[in-house]
Protein backbone atom coordinates (compact mmCIF):
# COMPACT_ATOMS: atom_id res chain seq x y z
CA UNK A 1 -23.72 4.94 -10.71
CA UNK A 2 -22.53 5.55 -7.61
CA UNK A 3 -22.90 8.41 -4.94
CA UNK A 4 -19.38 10.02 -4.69
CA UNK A 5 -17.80 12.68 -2.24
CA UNK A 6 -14.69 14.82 -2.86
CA UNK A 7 -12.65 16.38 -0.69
CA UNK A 8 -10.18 19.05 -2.03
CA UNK A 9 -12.62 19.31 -5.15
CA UNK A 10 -11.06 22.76 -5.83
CA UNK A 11 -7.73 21.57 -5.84
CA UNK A 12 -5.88 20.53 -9.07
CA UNK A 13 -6.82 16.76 -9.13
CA UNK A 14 -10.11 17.22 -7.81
CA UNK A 15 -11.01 18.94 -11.03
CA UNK A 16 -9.23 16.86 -12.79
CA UNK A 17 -11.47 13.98 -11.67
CA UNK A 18 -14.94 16.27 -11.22
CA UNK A 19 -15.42 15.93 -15.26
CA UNK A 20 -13.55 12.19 -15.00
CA UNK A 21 -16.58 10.68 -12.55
CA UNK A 22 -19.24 12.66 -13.90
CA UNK A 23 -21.39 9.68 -14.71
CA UNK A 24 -21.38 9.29 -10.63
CA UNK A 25 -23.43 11.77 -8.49
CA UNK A 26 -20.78 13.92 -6.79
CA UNK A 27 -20.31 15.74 -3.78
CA UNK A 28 -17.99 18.42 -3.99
CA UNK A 29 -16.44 20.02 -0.95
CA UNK A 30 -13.37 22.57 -0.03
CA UNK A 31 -12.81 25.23 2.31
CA UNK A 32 -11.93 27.02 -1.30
CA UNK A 33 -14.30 27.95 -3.73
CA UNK A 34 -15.49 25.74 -6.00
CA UNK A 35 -16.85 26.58 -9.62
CA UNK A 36 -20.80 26.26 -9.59
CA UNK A 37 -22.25 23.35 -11.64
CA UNK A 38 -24.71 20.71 -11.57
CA UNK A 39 -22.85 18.43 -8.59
CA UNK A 40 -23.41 19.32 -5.14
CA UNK A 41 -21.14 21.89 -3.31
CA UNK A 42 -20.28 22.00 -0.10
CA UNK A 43 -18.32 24.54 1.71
CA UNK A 44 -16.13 23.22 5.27
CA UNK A 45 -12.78 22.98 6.55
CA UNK A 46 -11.38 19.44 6.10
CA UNK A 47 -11.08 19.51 10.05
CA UNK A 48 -15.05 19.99 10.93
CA UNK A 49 -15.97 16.94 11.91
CA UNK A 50 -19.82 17.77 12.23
CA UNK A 51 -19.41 19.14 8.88
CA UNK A 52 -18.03 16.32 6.90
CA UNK A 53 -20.27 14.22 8.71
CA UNK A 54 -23.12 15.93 7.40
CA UNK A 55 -21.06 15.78 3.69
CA UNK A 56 -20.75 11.85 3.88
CA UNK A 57 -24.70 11.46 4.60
CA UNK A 58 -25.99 9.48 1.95
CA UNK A 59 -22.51 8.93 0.03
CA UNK A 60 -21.19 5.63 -1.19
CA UNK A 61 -17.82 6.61 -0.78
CA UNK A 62 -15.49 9.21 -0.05
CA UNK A 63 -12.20 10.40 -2.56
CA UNK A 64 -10.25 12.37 0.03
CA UNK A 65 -7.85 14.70 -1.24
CA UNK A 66 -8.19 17.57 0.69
CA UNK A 67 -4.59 18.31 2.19
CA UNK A 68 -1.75 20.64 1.68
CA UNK A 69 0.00 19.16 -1.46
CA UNK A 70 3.83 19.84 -0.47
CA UNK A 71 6.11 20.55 2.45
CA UNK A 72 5.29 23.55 4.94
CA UNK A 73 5.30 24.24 8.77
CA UNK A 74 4.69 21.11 10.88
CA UNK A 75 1.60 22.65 12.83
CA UNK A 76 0.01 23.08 9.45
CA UNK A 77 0.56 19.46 8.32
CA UNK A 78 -0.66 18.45 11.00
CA UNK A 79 -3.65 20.33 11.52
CA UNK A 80 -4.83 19.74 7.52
CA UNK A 81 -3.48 16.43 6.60
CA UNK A 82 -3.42 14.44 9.65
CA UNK A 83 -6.20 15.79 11.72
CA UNK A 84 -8.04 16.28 8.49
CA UNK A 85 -7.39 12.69 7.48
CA UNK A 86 -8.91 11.41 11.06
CA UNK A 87 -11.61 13.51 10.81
CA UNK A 88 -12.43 12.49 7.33
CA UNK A 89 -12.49 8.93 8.18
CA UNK A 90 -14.48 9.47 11.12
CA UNK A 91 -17.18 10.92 9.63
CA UNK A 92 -17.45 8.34 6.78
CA UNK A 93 -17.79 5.80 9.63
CA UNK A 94 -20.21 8.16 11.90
CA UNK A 95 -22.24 8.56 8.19
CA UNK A 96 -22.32 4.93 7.72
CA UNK A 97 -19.63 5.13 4.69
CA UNK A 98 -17.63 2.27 3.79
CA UNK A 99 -15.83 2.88 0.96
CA UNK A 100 -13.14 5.38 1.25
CA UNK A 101 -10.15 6.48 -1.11
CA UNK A 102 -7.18 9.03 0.34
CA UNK A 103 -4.93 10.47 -1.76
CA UNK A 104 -1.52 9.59 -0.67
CA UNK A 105 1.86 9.98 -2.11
CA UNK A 106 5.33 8.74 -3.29
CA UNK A 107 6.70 10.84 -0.58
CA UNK A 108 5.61 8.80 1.92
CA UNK A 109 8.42 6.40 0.82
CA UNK A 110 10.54 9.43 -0.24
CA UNK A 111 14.09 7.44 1.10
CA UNK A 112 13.51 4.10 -0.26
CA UNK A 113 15.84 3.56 -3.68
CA UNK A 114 13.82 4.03 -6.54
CA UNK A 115 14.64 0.10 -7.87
CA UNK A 116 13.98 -0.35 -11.53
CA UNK A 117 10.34 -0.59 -12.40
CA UNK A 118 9.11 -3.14 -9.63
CA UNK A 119 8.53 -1.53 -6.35
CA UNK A 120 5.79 -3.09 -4.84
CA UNK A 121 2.88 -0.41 -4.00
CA UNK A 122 3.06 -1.60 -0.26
CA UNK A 123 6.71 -1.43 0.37
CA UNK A 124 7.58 0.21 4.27
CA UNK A 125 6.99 3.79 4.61
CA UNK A 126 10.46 6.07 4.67
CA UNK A 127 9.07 9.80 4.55
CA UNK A 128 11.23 12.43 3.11
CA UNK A 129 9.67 15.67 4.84
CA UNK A 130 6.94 16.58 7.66
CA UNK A 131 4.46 16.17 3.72
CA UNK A 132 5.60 12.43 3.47
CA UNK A 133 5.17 11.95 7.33
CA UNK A 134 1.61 13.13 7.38
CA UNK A 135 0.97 10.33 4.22
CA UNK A 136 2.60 7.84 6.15
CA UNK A 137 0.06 8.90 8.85
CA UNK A 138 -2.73 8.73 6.28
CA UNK A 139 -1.96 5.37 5.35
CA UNK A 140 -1.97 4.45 8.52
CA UNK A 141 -5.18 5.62 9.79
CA UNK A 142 -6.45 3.40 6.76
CA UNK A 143 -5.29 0.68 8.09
CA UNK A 144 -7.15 1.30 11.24
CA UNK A 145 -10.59 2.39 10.26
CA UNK A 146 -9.90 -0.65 7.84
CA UNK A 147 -9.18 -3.36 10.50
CA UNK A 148 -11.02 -1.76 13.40
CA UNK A 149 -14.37 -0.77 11.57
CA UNK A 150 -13.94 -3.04 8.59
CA UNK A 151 -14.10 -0.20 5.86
CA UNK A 152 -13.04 -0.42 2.39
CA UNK A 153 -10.00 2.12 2.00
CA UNK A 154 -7.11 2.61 -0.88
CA UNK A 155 -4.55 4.57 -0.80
CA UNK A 156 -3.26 5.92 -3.90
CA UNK A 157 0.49 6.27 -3.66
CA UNK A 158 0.59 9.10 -6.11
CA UNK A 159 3.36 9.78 -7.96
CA UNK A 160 3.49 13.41 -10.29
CA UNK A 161 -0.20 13.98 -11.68
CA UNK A 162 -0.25 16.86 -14.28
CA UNK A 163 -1.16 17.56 -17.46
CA UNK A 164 2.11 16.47 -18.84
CA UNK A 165 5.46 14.85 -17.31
CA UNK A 166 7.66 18.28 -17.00
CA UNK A 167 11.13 16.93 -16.02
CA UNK A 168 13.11 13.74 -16.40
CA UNK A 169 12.00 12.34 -13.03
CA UNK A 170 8.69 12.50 -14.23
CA UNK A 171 8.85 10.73 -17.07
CA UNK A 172 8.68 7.71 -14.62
CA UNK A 173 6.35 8.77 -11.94
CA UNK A 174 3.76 10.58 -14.26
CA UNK A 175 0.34 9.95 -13.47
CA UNK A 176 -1.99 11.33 -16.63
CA UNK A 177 -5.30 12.74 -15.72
CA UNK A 178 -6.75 10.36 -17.70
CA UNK A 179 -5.05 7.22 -16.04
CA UNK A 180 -5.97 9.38 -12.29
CA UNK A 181 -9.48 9.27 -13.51
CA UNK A 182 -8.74 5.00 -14.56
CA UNK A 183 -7.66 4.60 -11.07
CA UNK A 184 -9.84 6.08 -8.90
CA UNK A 185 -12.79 4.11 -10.86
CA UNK A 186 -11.35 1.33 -10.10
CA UNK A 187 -11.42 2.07 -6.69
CA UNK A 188 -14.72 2.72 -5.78
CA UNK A 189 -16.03 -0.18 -8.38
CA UNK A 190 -13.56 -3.19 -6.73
CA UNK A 191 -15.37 -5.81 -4.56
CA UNK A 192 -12.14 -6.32 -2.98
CA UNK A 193 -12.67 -5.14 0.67
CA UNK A 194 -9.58 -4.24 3.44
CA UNK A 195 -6.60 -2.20 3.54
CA UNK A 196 -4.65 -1.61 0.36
CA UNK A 197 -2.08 0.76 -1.19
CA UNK A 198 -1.32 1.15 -5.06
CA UNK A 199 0.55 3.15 -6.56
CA UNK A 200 -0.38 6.12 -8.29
CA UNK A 201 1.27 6.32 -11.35
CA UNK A 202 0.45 5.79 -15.50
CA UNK A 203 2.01 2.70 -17.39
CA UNK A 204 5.76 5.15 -17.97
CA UNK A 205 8.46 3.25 -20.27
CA UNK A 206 10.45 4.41 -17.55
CA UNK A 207 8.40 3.76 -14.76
CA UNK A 208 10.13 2.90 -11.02
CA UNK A 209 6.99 1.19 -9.43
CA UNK A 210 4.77 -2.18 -9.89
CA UNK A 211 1.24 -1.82 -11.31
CA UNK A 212 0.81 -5.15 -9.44
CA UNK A 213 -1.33 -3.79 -6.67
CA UNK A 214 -3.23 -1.85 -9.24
CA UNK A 215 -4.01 -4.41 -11.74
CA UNK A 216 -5.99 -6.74 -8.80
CA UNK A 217 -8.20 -3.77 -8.19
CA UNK A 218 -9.05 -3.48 -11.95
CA UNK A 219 -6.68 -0.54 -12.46
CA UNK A 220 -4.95 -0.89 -16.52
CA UNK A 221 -3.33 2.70 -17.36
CA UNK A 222 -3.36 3.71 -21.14
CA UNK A 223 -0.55 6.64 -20.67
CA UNK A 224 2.84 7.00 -21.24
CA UNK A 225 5.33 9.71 -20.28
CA UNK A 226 8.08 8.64 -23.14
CA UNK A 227 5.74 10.63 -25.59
CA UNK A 228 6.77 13.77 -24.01
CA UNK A 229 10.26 12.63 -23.59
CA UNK A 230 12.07 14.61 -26.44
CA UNK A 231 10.22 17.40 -25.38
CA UNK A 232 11.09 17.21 -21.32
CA UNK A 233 15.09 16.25 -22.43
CA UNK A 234 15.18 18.58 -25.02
CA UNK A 235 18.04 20.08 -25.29
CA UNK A 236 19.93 17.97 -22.54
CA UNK A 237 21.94 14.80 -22.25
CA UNK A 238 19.99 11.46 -21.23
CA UNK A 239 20.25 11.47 -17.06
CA UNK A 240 22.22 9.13 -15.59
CA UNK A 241 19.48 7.48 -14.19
CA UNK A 242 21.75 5.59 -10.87
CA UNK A 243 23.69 8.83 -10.12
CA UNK A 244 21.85 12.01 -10.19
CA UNK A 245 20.58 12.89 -6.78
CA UNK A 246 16.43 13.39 -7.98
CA UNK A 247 16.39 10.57 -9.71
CA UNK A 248 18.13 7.98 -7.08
CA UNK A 249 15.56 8.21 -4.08
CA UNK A 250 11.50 8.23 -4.80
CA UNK A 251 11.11 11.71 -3.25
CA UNK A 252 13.68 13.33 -5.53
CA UNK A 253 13.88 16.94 -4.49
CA UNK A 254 11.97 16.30 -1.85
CA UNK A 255 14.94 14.47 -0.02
CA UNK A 256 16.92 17.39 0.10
CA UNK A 257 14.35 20.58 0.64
CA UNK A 258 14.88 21.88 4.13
CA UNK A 259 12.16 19.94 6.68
CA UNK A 260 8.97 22.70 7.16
CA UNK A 261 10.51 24.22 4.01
CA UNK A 262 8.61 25.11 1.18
CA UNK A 263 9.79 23.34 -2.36
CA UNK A 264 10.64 25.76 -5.26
């Protein structure tokens, strides 16, 4: 068992993986409310620094998710999810904390071609909006606090993490709550040390991206989109999966929404 903190525990992945890691002792803070239970929950904006120190006292490691999840005004990104990120790290290293996990995403590679199954989880950062910038930042404050302080840190490239894969894109870069929970255990129970990104995403017939990077760390997803895949196509033709603008570039949509724009 292992003592956990989570940023962003009110957030939709955070409770996803509050009943996923229950068998660790968590710590769950947000600047949002967070439903009472057994865990311990802390209140603070992901930016305190004195705050989150305090939070990572005691902790074996740190799941950051905190962050705005999508695009929005620059000031705002970076305020929450690159300010936040630095102060996150720094008070895991202030705390003593060497383990820590951020919650990245596919759009910080939004403009690289999709490929055809085998994109390795480490391949160069291309961000499609100010949202992938700030998880290119992320990663790359990892990789300091990695090398500089010798911390333990993953980032999770995540792709689409929901209940169910809602649209054909998904259907390859669906992560199932149950394969989120997979990987972040196998984050925080690897004795592999350093820098490392892996992908975020559940083992999809369709799938665009390597589970190379995952499978070293210990990380073997169960899930599979294609069982929703009548469902999500219903009533449409099979995409052309080389043509259609969402499905060409990682980011999809997000290569096209309007920079400080907000997705619809």
């Amino acid at each position: 068992m292992t003592h956990v903190l989570i940023t962003g525990a009110a957030g939709s992945v955070g409770r996803m993986l509050r009943t996923r890691l229950a068998h660790h002792t968590l710590r769950l803070l947000d600047v949002a409310p967070v439903e009472d239970g057994p865990e311990d929950i802390r209140t603070a904006d992901v930016t305190d620094l004195d705050a989150l120190t305090a939070a990572c006292a005691g902790v074996d490691a740190v799941v950051h998710l905190a962050g705005i999840s999508s695009e929005g005004p620059w000031a705002d990104i970076l305020r929450v999810n690159i300010d936040g990120t630095r102060a996150v790290l720094e008070a895991a290293r202030l705390a003593g904390v060497t383990r820590v996990i951020l919650a990245s995403s596919n759009h910080a590679v939004g403009f690289q071609e999709r490929g055809d199954g085998d994109m390795p989880a480490d391949v160069e950062a291309r961000p499609d909006t100010y949202y992938g910038v700030s998880k290119a930042a992320m990663e790359a404050l990892g990789k300091l606090y990695a090398d500089r302080f010798g911390m333990t840190v993953t980032a999770l490239r995540i792709g689409s993490c929901f209940p169910e894969p809602f649209n054909a894109r998904s259907l390859a870069t669906w992560l199932s709550p149950d394969d989120c929970g997979r990987l972040v255990e196998a984050t925080l129970t690897t004795p592999l040390g350093g820098y490392r990104a892996v992908w975020g995403v559940s083992a999809n017939t369709r799938r665009w991206w390597s589970l190379a990077a995952g499978e070293e760390i210990g990380y073997h997803p169960v899930d599979d989109a294609e069982a929703w895949a009548d469902k999500v196509l219903a009533g449409q033709d099979e995409p052309d999966w080389s043509t259609e603008p969402d499905l060409v570039q990682v980011g999809g949509a997000f290569c096209r929404t309007p920079l400080g724009g907000r997705m619809h």
